[in-house]
PDB file of N, CA and C in Angstrom:
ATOM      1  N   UNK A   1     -60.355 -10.555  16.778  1.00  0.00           N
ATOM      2  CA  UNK A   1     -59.725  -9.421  16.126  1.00  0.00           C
ATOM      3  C   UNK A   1     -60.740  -8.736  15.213  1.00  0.00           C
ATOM      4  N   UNK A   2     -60.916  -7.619  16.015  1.00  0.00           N
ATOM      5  CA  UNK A   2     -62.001  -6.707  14.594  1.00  0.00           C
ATOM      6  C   UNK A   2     -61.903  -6.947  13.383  1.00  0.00           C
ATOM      7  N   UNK A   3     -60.481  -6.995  12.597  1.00  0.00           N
ATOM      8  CA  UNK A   3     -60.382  -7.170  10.908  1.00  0.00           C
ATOM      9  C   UNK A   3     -59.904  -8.382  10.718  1.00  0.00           C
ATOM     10  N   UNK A   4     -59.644  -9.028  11.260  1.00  0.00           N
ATOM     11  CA  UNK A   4     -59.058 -10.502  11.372  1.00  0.00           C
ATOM     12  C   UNK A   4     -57.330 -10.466  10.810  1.00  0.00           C
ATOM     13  N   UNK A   5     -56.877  -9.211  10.719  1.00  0.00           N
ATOM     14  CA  UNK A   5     -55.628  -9.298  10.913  1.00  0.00           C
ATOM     15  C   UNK A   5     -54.506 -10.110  11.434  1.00  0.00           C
ATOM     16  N   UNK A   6     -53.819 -10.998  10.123  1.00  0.00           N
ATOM     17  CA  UNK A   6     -53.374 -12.057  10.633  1.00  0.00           C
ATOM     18  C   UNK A   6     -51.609 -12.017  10.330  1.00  0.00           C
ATOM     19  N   UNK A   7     -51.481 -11.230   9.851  1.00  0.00           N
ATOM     20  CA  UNK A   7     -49.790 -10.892   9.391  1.00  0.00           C
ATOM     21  C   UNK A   7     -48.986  -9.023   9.832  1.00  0.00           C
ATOM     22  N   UNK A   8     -48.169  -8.947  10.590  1.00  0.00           N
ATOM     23  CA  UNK A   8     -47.691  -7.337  10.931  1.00  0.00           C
ATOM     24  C   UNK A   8     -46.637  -7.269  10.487  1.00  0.00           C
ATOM     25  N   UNK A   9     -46.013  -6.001   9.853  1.00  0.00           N
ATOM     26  CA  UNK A   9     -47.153  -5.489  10.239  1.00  0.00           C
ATOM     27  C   UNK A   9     -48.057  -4.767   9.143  1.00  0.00           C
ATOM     28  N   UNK A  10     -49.406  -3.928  10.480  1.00  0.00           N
ATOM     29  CA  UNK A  10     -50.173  -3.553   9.698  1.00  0.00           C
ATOM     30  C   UNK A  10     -50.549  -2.500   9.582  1.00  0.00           C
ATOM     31  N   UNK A  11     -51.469  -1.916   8.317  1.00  0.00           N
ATOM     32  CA  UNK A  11     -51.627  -0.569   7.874  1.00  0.00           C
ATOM     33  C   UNK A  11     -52.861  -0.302   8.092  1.00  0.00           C
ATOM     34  N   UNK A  12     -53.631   0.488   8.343  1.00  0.00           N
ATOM     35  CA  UNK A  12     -55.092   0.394   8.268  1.00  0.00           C
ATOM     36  C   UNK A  12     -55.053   1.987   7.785  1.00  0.00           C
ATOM     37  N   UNK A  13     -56.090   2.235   6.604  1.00  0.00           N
ATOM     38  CA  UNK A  13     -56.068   3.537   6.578  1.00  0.00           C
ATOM     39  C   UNK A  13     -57.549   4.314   6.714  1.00  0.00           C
ATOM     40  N   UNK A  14     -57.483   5.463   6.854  1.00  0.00           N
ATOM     41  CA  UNK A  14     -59.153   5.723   7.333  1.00  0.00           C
ATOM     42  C   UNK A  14     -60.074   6.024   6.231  1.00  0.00           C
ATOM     43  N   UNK A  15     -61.822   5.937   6.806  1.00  0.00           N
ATOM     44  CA  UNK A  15     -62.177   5.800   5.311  1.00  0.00           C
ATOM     45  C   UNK A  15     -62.336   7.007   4.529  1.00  0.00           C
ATOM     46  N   UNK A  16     -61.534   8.284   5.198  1.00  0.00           N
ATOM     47  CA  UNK A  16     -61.550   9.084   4.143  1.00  0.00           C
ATOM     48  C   UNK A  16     -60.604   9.068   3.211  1.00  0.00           C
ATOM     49  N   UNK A  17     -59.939   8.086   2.849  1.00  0.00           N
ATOM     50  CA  UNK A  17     -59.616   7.555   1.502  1.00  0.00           C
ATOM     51  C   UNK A  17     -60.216   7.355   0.504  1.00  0.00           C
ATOM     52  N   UNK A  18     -61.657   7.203   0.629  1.00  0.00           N
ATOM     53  CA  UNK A  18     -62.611   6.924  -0.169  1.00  0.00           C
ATOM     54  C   UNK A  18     -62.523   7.920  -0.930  1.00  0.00           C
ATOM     55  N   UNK A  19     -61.503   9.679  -0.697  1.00  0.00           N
ATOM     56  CA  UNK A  19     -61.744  10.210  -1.802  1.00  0.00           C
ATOM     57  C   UNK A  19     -60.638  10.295  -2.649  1.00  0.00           C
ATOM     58  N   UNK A  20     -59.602   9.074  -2.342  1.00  0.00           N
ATOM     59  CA  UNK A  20     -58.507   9.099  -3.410  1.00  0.00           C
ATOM     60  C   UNK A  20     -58.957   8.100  -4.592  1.00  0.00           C
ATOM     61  N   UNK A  21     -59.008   8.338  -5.552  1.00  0.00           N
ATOM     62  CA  UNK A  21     -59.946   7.643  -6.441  1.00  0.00           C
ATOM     63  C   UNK A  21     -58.414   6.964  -6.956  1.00  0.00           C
ATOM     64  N   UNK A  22     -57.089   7.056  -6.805  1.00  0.00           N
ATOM     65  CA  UNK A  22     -56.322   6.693  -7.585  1.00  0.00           C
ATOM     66  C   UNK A  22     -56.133   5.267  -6.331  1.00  0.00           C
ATOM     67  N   UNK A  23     -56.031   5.585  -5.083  1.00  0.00           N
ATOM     68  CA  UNK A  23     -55.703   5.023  -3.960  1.00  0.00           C
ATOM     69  C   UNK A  23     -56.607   3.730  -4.125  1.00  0.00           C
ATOM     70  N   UNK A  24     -58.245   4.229  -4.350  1.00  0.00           N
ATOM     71  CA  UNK A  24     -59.133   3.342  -4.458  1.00  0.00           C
ATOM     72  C   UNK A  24     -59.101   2.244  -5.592  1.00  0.00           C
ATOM     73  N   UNK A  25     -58.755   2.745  -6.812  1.00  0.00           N
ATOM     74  CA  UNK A  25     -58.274   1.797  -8.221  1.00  0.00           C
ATOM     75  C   UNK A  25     -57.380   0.415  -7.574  1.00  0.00           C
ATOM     76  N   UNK A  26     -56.339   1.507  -6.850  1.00  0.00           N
ATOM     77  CA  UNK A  26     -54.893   0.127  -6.659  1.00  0.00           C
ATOM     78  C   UNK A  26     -55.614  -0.843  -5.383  1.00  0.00           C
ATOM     79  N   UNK A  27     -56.347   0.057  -4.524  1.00  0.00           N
ATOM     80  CA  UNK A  27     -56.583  -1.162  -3.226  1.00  0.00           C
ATOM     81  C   UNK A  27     -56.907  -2.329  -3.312  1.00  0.00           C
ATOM     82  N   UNK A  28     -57.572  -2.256  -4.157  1.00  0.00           N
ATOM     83  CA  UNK A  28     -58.197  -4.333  -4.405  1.00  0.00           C
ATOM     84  C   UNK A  28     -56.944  -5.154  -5.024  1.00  0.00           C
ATOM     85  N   UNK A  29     -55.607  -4.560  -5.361  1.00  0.00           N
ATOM     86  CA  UNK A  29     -55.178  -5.518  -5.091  1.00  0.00           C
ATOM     87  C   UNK A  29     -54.126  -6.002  -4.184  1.00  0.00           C
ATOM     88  N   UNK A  30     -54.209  -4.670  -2.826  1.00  0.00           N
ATOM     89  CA  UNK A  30     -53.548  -5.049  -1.984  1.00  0.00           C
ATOM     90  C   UNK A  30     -54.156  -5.386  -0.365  1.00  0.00           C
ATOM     91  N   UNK A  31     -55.315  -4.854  -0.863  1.00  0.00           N
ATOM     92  CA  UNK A  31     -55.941  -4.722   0.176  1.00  0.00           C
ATOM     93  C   UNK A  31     -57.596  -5.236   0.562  1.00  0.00           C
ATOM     94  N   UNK A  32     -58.440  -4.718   1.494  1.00  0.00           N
ATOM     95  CA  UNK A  32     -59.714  -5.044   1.434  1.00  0.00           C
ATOM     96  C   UNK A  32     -60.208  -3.599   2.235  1.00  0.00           C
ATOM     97  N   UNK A  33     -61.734  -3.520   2.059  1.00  0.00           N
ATOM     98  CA  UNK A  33     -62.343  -2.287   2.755  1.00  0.00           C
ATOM     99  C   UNK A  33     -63.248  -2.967   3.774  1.00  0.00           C
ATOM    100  N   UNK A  34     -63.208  -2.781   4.998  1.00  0.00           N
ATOM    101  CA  UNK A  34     -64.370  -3.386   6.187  1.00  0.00           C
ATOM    102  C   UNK A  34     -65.876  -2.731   5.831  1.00  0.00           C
ATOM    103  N   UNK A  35     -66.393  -3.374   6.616  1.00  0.00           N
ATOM    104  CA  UNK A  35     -67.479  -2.704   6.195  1.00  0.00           C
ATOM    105  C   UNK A  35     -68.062  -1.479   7.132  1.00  0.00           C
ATOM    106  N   UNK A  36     -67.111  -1.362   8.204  1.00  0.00           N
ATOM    107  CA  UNK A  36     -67.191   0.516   8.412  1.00  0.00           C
ATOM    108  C   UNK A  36     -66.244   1.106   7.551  1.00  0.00           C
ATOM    109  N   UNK A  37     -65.803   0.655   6.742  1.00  0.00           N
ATOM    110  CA  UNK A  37     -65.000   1.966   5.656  1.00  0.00           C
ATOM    111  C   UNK A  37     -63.595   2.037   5.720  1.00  0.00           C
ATOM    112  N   UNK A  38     -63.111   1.545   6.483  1.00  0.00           N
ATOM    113  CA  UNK A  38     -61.956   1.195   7.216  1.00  0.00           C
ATOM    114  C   UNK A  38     -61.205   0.483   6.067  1.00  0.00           C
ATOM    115  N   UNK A  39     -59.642   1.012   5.406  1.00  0.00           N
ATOM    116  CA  UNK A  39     -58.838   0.365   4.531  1.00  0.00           C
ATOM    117  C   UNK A  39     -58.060  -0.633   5.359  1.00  0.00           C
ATOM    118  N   UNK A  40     -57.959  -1.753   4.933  1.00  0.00           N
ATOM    119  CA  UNK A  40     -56.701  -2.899   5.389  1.00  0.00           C
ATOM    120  C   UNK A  40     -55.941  -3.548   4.387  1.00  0.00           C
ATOM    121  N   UNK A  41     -54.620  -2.836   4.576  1.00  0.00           N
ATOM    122  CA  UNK A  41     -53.462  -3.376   3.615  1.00  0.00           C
ATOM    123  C   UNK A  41     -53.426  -4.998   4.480  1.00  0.00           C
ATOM    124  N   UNK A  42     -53.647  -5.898   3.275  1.00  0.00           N
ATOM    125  CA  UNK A  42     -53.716  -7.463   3.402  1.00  0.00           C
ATOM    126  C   UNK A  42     -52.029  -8.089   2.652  1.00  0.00           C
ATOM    127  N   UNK A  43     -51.573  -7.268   1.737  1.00  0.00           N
ATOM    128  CA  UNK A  43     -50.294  -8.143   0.754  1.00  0.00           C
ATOM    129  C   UNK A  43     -49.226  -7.029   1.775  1.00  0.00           C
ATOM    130  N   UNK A  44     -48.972  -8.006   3.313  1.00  0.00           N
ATOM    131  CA  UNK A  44     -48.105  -7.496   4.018  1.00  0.00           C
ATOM    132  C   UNK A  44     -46.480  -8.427   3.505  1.00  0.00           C
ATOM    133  N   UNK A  45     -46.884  -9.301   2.285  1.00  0.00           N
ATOM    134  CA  UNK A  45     -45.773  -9.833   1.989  1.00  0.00           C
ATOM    135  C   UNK A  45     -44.788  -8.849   1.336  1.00  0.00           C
ATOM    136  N   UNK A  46     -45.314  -8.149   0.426  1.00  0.00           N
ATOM    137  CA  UNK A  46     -45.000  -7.123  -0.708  1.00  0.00           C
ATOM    138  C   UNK A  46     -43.794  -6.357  -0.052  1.00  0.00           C
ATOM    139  N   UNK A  47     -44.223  -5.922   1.328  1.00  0.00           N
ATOM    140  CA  UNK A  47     -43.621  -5.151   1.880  1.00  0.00           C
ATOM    141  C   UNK A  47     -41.827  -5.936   2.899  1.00  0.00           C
ATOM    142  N   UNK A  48     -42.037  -7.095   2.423  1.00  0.00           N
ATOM    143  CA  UNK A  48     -40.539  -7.754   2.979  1.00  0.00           C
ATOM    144  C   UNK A  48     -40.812  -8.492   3.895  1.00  0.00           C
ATOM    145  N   UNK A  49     -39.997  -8.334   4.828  1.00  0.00           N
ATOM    146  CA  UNK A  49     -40.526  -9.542   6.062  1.00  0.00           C
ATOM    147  C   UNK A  49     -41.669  -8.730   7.194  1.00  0.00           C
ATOM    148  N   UNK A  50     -42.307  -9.878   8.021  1.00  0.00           N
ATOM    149  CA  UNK A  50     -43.349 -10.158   8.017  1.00  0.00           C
ATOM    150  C   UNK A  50     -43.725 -11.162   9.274  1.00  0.00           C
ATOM    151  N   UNK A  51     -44.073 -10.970  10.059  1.00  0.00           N
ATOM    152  CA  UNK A  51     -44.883 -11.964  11.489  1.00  0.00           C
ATOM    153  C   UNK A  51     -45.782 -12.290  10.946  1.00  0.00           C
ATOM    154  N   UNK A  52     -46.211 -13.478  11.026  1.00  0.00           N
ATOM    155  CA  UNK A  52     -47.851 -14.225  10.937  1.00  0.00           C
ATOM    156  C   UNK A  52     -48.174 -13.952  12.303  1.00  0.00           C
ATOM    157  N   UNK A  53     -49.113 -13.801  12.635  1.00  0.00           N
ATOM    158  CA  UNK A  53     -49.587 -13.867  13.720  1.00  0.00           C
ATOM    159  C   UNK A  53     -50.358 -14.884  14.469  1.00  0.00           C
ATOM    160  N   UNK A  54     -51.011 -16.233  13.142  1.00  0.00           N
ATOM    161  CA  UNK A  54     -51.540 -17.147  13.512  1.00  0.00           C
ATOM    162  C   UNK A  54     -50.156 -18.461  13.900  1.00  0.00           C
ATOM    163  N   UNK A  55     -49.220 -18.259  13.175  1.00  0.00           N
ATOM    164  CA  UNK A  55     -47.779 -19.286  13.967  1.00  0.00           C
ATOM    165  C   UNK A  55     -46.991 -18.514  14.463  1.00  0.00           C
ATOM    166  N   UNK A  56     -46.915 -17.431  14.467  1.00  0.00           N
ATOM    167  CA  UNK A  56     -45.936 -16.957  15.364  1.00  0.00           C
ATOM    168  C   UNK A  56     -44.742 -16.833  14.218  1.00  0.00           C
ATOM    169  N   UNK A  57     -44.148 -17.245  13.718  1.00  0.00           N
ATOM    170  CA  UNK A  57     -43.105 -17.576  12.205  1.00  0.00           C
ATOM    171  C   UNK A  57     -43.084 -15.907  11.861  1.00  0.00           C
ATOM    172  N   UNK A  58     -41.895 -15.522  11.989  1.00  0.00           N
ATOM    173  CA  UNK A  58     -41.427 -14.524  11.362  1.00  0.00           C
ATOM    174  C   UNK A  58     -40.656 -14.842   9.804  1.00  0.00           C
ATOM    175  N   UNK A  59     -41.377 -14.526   8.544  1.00  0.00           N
ATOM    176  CA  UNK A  59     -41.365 -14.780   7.622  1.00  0.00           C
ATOM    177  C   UNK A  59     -40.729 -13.560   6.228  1.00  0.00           C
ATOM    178  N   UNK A  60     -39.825 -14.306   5.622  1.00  0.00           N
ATOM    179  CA  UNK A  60     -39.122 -13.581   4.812  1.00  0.00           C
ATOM    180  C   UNK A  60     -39.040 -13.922   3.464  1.00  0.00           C
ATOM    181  N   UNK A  61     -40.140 -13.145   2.905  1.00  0.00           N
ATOM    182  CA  UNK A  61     -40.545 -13.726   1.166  1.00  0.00           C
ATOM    183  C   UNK A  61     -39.613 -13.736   0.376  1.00  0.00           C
ATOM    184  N   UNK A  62     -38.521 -12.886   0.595  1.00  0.00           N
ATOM    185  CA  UNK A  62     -36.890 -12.844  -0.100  1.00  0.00           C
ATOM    186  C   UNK A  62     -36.229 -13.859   0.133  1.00  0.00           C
ATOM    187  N   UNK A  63     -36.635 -14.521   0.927  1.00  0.00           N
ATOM    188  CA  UNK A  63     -35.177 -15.443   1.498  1.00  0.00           C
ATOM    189  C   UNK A  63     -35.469 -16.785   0.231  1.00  0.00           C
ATOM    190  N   UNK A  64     -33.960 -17.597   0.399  1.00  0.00           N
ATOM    191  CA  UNK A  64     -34.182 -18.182  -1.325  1.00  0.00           C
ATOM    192  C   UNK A  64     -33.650 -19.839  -0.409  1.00  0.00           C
TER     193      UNK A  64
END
Protein backbone atom coordinates (compact mmCIF):
# COMPACT_ATOMS: atom_id res chain seq x y z
CA UNK A 1 0.00 0.00 0.00
CA UNK A 2 1.58 3.35 -1.09
CA UNK A 3 0.65 5.14 2.43
CA UNK A 4 0.29 2.14 4.42
CA UNK A 5 -3.25 2.86 5.02
CA UNK A 6 -4.56 0.64 7.50
CA UNK A 7 -8.14 1.81 8.76
CA UNK A 8 -11.35 3.20 6.09
CA UNK A 9 -12.31 4.96 5.67
CA UNK A 10 -9.93 7.20 4.08
CA UNK A 11 -9.17 10.82 3.29
CA UNK A 12 -6.21 11.79 1.45
CA UNK A 13 -5.97 15.38 0.60
CA UNK A 14 -3.77 16.98 -2.13
CA UNK A 15 -0.66 18.76 -1.50
CA UNK A 16 -2.05 21.90 -2.38
CA UNK A 17 -3.10 22.17 1.06
CA UNK A 18 0.14 23.19 1.85
CA UNK A 19 -1.42 26.59 1.39
CA UNK A 20 -3.97 26.32 4.18
CA UNK A 21 -1.79 27.37 6.92
CA UNK A 22 -4.81 26.88 9.37
CA UNK A 23 -5.39 23.21 7.79
CA UNK A 24 -1.58 22.74 8.19
CA UNK A 25 -1.47 23.87 12.19
CA UNK A 26 -4.40 21.13 12.95
CA UNK A 27 -2.87 18.20 10.64
CA UNK A 28 -0.27 16.79 12.95
CA UNK A 29 -2.71 15.91 15.02
CA UNK A 30 -4.79 14.04 12.85
CA UNK A 31 -2.89 13.24 10.35
CA UNK A 32 0.62 12.72 8.53
CA UNK A 33 2.15 14.33 5.16
CA UNK A 34 3.95 11.58 2.64
CA UNK A 35 6.71 12.53 1.36
CA UNK A 36 5.22 13.50 -2.14
CA UNK A 37 3.08 16.05 -0.29
CA UNK A 38 0.21 14.04 -0.16
CA UNK A 39 -2.16 14.69 3.24
CA UNK A 40 -3.36 11.38 5.12
CA UNK A 41 -6.07 11.70 7.65
CA UNK A 42 -4.63 8.79 10.16
CA UNK A 43 -7.34 9.49 13.53
CA UNK A 44 -10.02 7.58 11.29
CA UNK A 45 -11.30 6.79 14.86
CA UNK A 46 -12.47 10.45 15.52
CA UNK A 47 -14.68 10.08 12.78
CA UNK A 48 -17.00 6.98 14.36
CA UNK A 49 -16.89 3.65 13.09
CA UNK A 50 -14.29 2.33 11.18
CA UNK A 51 -12.76 -1.04 9.19
CA UNK A 52 -9.22 -1.97 10.11
CA UNK A 53 -8.03 -3.24 7.30
CA UNK A 54 -5.21 -5.31 8.85
CA UNK A 55 -8.22 -7.74 10.82
CA UNK A 56 -10.82 -7.14 8.91
CA UNK A 57 -12.92 -5.98 12.46
CA UNK A 58 -15.29 -3.38 11.77
CA UNK A 59 -14.79 -1.18 14.77
CA UNK A 60 -16.90 1.21 16.81
CA UNK A 61 -15.04 3.64 19.26
CA UNK A 62 -18.60 4.60 20.72
CA UNK A 63 -19.68 1.37 21.53
CA UNK A 64 -19.48 0.98 25.56
Amino acid sequence: MKYNITKVPALLVSPDAKYYQNLNTAWAEVGTIAPDGWYIFRSTEVMGIYKNLLTGQIVNPQAK
